[in-house]
C-alpha atoms as a PDB file:
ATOM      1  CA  UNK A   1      12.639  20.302 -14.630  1.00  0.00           C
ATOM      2  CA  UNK A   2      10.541  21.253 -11.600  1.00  0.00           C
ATOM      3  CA  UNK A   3       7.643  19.133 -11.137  1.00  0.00           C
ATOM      4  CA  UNK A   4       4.795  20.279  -8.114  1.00  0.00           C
ATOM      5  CA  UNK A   5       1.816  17.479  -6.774  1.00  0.00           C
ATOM      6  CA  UNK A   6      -1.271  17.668  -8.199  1.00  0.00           C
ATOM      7  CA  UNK A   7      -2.110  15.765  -4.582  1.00  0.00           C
ATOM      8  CA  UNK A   8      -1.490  13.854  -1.497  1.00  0.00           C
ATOM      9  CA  UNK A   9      -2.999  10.476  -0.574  1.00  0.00           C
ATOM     10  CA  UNK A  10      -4.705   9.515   2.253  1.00  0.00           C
ATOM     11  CA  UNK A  11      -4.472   6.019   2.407  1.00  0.00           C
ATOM     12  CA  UNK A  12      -4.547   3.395   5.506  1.00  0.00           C
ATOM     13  CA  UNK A  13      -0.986   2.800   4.943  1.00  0.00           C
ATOM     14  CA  UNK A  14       0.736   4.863   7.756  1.00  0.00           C
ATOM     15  CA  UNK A  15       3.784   2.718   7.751  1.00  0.00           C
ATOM     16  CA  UNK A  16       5.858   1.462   5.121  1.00  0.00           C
ATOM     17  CA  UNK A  17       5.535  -2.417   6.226  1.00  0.00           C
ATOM     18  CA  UNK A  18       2.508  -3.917   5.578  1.00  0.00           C
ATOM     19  CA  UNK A  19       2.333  -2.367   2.549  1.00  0.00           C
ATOM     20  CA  UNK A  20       1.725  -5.033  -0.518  1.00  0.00           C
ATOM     21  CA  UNK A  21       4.378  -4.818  -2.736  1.00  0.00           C
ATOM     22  CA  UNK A  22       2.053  -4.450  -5.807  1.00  0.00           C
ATOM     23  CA  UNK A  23      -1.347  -2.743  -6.328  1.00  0.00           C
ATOM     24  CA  UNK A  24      -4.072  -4.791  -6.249  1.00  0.00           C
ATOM     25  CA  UNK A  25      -3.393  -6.943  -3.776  1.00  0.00           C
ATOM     26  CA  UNK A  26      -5.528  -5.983  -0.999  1.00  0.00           C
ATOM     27  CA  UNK A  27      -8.219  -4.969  -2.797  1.00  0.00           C
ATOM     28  CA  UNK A  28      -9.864  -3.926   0.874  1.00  0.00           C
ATOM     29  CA  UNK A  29      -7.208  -0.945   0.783  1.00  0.00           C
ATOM     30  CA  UNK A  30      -9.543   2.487   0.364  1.00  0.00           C
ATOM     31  CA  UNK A  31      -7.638   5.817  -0.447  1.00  0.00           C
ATOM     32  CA  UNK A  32      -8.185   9.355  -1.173  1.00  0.00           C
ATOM     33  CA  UNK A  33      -6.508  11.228  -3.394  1.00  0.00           C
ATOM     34  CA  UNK A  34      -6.633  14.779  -2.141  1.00  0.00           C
ATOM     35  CA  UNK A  35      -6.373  17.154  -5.226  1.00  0.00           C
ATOM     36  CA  UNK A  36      -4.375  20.298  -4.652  1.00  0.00           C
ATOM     37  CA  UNK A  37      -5.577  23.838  -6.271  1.00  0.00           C
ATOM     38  CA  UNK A  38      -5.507  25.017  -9.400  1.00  0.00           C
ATOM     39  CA  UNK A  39      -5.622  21.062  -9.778  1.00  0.00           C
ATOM     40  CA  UNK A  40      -8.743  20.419  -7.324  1.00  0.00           C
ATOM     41  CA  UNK A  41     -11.740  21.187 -10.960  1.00  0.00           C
ATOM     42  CA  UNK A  42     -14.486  18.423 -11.771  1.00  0.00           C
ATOM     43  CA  UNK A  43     -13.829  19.427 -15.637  1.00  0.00           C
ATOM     44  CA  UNK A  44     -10.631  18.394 -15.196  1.00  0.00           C
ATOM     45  CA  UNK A  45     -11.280  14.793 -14.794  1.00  0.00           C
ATOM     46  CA  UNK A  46     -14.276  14.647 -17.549  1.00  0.00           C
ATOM     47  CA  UNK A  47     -14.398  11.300 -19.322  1.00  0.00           C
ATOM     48  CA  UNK A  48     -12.331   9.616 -16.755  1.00  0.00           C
ATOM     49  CA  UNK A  49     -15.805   8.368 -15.517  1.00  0.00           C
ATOM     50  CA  UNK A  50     -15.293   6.096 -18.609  1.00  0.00           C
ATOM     51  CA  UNK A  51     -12.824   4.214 -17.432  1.00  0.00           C
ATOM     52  CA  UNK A  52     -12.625   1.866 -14.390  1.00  0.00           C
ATOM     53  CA  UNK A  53      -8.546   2.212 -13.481  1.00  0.00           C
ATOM     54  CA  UNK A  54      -6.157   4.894 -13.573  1.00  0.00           C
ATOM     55  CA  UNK A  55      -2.442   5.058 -13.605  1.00  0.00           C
ATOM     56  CA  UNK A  56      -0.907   7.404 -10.285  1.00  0.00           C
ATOM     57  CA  UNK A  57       2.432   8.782 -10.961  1.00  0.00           C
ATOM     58  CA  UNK A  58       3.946   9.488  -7.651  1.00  0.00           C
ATOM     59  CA  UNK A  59       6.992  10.324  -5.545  1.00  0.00           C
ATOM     60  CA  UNK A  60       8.572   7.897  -3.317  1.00  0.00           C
ATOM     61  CA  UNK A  61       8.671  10.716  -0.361  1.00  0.00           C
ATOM     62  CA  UNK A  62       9.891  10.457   3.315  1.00  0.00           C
ATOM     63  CA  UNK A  63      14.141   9.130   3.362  1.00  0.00           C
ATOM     64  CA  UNK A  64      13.794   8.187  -0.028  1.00  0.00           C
ATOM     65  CA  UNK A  65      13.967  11.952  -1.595  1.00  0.00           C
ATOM     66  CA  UNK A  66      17.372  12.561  -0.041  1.00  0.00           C
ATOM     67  CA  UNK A  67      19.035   9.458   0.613  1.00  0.00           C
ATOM     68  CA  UNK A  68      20.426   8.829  -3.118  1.00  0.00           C
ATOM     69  CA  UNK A  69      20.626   5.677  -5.360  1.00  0.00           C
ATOM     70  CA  UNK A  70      22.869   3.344  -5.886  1.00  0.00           C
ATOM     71  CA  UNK A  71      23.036   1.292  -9.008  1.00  0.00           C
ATOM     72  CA  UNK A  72      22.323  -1.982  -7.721  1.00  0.00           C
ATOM     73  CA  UNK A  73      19.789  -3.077  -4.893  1.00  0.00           C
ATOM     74  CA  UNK A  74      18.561  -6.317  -3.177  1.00  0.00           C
ATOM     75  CA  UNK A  75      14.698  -6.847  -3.783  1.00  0.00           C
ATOM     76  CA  UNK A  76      12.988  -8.226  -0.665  1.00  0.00           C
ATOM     77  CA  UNK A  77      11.409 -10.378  -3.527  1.00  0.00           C
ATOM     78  CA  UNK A  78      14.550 -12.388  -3.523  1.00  0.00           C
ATOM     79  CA  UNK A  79      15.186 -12.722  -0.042  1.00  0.00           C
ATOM     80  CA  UNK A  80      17.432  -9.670   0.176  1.00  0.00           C
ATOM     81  CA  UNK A  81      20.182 -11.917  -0.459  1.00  0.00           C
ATOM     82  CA  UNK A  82      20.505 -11.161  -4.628  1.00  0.00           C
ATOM     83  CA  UNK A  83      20.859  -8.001  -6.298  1.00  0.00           C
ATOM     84  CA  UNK A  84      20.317  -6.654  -9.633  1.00  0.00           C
ATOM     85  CA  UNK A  85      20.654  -3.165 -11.634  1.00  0.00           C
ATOM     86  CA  UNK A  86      18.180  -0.475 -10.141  1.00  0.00           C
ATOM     87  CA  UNK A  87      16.861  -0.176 -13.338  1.00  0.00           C
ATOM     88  CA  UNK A  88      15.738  -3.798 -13.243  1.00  0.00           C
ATOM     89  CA  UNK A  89      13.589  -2.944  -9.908  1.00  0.00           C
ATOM     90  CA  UNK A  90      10.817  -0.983  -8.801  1.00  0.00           C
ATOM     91  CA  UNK A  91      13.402  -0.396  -6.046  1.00  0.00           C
ATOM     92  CA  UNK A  92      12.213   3.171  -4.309  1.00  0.00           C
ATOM     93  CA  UNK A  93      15.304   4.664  -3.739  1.00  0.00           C
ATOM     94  CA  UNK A  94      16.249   5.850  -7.571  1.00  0.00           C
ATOM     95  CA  UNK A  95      17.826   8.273  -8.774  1.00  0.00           C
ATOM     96  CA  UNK A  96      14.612  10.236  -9.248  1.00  0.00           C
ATOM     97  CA  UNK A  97      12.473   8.300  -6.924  1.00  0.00           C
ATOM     98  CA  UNK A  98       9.401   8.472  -8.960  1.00  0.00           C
ATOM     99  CA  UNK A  99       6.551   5.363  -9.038  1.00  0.00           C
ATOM    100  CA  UNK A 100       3.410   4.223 -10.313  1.00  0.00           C
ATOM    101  CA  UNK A 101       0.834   1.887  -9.643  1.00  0.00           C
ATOM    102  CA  UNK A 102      -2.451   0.976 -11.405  1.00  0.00           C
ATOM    103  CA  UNK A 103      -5.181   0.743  -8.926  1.00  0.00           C
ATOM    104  CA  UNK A 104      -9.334   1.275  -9.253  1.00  0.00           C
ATOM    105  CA  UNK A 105     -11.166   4.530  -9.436  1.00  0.00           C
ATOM    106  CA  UNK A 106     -14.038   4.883  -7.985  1.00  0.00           C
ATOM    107  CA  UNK A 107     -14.997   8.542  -8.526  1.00  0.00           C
ATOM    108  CA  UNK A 108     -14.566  11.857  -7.583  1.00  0.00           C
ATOM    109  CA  UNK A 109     -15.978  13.237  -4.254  1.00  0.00           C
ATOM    110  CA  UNK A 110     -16.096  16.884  -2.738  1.00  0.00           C
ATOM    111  CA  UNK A 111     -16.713  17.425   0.726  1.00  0.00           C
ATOM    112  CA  UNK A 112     -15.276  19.641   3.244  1.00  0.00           C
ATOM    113  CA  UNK A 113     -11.968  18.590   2.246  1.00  0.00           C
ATOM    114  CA  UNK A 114     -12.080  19.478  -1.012  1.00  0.00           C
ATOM    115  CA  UNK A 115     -12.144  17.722  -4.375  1.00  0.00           C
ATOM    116  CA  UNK A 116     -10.687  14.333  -3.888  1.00  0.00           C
ATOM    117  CA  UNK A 117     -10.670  10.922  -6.125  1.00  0.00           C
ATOM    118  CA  UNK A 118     -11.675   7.791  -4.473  1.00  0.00           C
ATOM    119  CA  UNK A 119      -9.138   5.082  -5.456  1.00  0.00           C
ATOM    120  CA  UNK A 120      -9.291   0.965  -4.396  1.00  0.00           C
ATOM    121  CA  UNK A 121      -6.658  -1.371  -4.437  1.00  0.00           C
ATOM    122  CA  UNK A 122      -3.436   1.003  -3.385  1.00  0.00           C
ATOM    123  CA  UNK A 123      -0.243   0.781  -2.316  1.00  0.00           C
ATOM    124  CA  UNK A 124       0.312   3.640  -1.311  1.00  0.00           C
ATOM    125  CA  UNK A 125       2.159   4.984   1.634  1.00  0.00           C
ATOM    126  CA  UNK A 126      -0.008   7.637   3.619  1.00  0.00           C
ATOM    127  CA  UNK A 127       1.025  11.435   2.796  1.00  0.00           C
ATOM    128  CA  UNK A 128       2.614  10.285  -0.858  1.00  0.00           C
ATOM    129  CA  UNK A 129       2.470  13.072  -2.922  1.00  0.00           C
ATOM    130  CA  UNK A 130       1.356  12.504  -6.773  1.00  0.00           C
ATOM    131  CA  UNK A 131       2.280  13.594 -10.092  1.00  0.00           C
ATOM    132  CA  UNK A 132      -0.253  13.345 -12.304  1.00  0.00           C
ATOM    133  CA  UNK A 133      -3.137  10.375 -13.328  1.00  0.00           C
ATOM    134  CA  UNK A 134      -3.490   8.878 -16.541  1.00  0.00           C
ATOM    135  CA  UNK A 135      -6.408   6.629 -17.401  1.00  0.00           C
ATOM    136  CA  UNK A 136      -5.449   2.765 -17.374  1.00  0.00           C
ATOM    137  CA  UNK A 137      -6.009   1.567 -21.334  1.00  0.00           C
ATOM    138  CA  UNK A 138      -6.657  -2.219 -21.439  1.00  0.00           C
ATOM    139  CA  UNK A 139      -5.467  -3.123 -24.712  1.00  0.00           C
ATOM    140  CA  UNK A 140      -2.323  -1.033 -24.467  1.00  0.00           C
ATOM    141  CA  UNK A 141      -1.246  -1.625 -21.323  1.00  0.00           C
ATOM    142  CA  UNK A 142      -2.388  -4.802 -20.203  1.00  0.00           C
ATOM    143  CA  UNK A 143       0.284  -7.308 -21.972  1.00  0.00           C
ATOM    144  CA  UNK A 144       0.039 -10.664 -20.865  1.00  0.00           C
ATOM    145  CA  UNK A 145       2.590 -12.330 -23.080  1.00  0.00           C
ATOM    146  CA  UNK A 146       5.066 -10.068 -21.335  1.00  0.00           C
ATOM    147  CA  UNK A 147       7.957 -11.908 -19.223  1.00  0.00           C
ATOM    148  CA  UNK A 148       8.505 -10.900 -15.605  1.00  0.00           C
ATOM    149  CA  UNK A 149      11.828 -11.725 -14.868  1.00  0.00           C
ATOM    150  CA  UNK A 150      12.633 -12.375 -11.059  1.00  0.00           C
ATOM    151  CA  UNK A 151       8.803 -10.905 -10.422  1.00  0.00           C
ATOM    152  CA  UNK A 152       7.267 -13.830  -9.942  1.00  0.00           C
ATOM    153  CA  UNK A 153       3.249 -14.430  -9.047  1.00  0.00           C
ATOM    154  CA  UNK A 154       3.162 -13.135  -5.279  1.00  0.00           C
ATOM    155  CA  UNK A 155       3.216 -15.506  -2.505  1.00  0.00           C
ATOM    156  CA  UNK A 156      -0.518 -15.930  -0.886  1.00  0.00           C
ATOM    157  CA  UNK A 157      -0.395 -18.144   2.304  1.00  0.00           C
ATOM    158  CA  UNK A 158      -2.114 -20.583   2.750  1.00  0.00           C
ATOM    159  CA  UNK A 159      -2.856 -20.599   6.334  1.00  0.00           C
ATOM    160  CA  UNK A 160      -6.042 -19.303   7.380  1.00  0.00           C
ATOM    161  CA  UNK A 161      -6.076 -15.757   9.354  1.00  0.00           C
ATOM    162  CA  UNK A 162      -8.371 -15.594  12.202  1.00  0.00           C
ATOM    163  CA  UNK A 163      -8.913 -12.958  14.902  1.00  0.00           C
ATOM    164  CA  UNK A 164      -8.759 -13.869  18.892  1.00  0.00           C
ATOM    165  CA  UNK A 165     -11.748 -12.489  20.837  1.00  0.00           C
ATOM    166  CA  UNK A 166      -9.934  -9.266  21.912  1.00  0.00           C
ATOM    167  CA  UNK A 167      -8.525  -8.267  18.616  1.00  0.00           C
ATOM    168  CA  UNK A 168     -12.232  -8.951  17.092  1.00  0.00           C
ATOM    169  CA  UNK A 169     -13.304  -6.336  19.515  1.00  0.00           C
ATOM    170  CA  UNK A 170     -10.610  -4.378  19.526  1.00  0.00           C
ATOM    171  CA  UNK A 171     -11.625  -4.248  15.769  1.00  0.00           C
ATOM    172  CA  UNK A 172     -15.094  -3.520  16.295  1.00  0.00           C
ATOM    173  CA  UNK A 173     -14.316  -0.796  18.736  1.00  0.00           C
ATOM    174  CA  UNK A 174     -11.830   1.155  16.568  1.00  0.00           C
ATOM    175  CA  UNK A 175     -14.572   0.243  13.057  1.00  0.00           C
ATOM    176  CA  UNK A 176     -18.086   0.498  14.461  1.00  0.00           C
ATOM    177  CA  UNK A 177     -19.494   1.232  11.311  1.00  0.00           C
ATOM    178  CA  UNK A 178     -17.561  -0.702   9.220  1.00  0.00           C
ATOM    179  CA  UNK A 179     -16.495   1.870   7.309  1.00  0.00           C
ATOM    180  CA  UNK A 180     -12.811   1.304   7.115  1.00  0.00           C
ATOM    181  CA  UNK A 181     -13.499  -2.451   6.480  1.00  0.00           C
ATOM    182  CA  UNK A 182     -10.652  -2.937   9.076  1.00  0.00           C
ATOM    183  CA  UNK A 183     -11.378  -6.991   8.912  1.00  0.00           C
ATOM    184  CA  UNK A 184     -11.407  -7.193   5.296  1.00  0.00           C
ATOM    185  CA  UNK A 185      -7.992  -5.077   5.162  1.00  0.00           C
ATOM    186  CA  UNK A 186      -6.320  -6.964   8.121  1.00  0.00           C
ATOM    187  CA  UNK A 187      -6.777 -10.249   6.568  1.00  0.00           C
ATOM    188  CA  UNK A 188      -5.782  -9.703   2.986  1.00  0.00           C
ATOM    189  CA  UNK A 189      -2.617  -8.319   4.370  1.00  0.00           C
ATOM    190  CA  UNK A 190      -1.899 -10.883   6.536  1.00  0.00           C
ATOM    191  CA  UNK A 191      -2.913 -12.975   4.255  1.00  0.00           C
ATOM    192  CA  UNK A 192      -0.088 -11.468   1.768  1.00  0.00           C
ATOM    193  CA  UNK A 193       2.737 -12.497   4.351  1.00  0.00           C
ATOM    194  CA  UNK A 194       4.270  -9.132   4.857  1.00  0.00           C
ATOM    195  CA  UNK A 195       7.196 -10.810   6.293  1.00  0.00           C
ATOM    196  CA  UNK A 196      10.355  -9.666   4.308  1.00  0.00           C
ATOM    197  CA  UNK A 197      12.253 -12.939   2.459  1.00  0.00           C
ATOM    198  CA  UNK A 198      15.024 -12.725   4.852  1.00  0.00           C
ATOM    199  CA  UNK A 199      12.361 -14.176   8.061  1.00  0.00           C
ATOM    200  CA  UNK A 200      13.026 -17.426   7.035  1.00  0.00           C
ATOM    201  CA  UNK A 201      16.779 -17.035   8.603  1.00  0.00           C
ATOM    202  CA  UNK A 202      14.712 -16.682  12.152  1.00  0.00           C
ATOM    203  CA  UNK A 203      12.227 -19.137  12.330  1.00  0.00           C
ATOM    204  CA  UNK A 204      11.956 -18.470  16.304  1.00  0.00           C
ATOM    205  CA  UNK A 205      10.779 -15.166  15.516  1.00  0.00           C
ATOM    206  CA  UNK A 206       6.991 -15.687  15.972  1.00  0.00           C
ATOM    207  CA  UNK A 207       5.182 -12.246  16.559  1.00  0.00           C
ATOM    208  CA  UNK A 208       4.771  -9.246  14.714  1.00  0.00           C
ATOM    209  CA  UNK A 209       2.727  -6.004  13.954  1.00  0.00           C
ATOM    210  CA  UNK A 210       2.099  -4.073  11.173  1.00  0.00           C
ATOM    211  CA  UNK A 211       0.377   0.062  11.620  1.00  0.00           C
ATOM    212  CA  UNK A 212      -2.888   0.589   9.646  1.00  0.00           C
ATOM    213  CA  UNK A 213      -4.454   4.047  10.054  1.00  0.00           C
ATOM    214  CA  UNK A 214      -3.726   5.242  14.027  1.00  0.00           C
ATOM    215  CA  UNK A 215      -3.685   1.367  14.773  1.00  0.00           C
ATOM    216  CA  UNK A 216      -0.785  -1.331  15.658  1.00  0.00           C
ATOM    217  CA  UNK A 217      -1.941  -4.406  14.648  1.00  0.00           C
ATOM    218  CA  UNK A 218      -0.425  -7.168  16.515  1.00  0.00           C
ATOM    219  CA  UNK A 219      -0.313 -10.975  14.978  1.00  0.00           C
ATOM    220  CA  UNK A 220       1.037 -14.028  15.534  1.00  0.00           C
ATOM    221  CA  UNK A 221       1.767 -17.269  12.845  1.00  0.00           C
ATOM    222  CA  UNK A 222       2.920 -20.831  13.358  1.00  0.00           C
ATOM    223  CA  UNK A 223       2.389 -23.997  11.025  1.00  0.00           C
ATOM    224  CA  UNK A 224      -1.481 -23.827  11.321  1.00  0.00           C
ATOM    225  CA  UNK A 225      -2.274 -20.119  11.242  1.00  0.00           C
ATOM    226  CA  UNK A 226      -1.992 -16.348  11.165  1.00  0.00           C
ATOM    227  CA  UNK A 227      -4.170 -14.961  14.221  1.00  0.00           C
ATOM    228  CA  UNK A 228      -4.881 -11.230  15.179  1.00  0.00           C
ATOM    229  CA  UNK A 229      -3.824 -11.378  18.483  1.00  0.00           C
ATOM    230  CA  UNK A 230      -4.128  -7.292  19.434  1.00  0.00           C
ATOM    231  CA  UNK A 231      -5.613  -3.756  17.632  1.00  0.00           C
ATOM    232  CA  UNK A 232      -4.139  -1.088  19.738  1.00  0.00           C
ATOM    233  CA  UNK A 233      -4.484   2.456  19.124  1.00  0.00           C
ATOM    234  CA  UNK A 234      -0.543   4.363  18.596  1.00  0.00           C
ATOM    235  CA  UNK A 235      -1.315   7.153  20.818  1.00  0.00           C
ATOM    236  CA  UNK A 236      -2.421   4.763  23.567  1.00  0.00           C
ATOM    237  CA  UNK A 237       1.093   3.391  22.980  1.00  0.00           C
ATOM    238  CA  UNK A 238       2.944   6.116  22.729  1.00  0.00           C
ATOM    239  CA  UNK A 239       1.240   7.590  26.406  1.00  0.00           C
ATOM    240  CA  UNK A 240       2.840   3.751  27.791  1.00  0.00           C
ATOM    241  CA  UNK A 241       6.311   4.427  26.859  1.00  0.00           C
END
């Protein structure tokens, strides 16, 4: 079996943390999916128009195409501390690391890039290359009866995130227009606690940053909040080092 992308997404997600660990989430999260020739034809997506979600079959690409499986794993859902069968895990290193993820379509677009689909809601890592798309069918796959195991109801902090005065304009500096909605996407993240389960075994451990776009986004949380504390642009921190 040889199987070749359809695609590549461009998504704000240029780092795996800070990625939500479901689709959805962050409904802030814009992407493009970039559609490869012979694949990149408008009749190929008639009567998708017709339906508001899509399934994305991707691959699980950077270390996670060579580094092999293993038949159990430790889900960051339970603290990293509990494992279970691969197979019982959405785990990305499988033996064929394949995933998908049910997010909102908002269209197709051609510009200079191309043909591309405009998705909301991702998860997606930046660069993932994709499989194929299959429209999302309500009444077959949405099953709410269905048990979810270990998967419980993500955790949504309660503590409110706010922005010092130099993050807010570092944010307006590196989103003039608004067009990345960089302060809708920082705060549902941060509100999602991106913090793997195993923090809680270093409660000194105050500061952190996640990488949106070409951005480092620097935060801080104690009992009363999450606050933005920094937006700096990588290759201004790479030209420091």
């Amino acid at each position: 079996m040889n199987f070749e992308p359809i695609g590549f997404i461009r998504s704000p997600y240029t780092d795996k943390f800070g990625i939500p660990r479901q689709p959805g989430l962050v409904t802030a999260a814009e992407a493009r999916l970039e559609l490869l020739p012979p694949f990149a034809r408008e009749e190929a997506f008639k009567g998708l128009d017709g339906f508001s979600h899509v399934w994305i079959l991707f691959v699980f690409h950077q270390d996670c195409l060579h580094a092999g499986w293993r038949p159990t794993v430790r889900p960051p859902r339970l603290g990293g501390r509990e494992t279970v069968g691969v197979f019982a895990s959405r785990a990305p290193y499988r033996p064929n690391p394949i995933g998908i993820s049910a997010v909102e379509h908002l269209g197709l677009e051609r510009d200079t890039r191309g043909l591309a689909l405009k998705l909301r809601g991702v998860d997606l890592l930046d660069g993932t290359p994709v499989l194929d798309i299959k429209p999302y069918v309500p009444y077959a796959d949405a099953l709410p009866q269905a048990s979810s195991g270990f998967a419980t109801p993500p955790r949504v902090t309660a503590l409110p995130v706010a922005f010092s005065e130099s993050a807010r304009r570092d944010v307006e500096l590196a989103d003039p227009n608004g067009q990345r909605k960089l302060f809708e996407l920082i705060a549902q993240i941060l509100a999602q606690d991106p913090r793997p389960g195993y923090m809680d075994r270093y409660p000194e451990r105050r500061e952190f940053g996640i990488q949106l776009y070409d951005l480092n986004i620097r935060w801080r949380i104690d009992d009363r909040e999450i606050k933005v504390i920094g937006v700096d642009p990588l290759a201004a921190l790479e030209l420091a080092r």
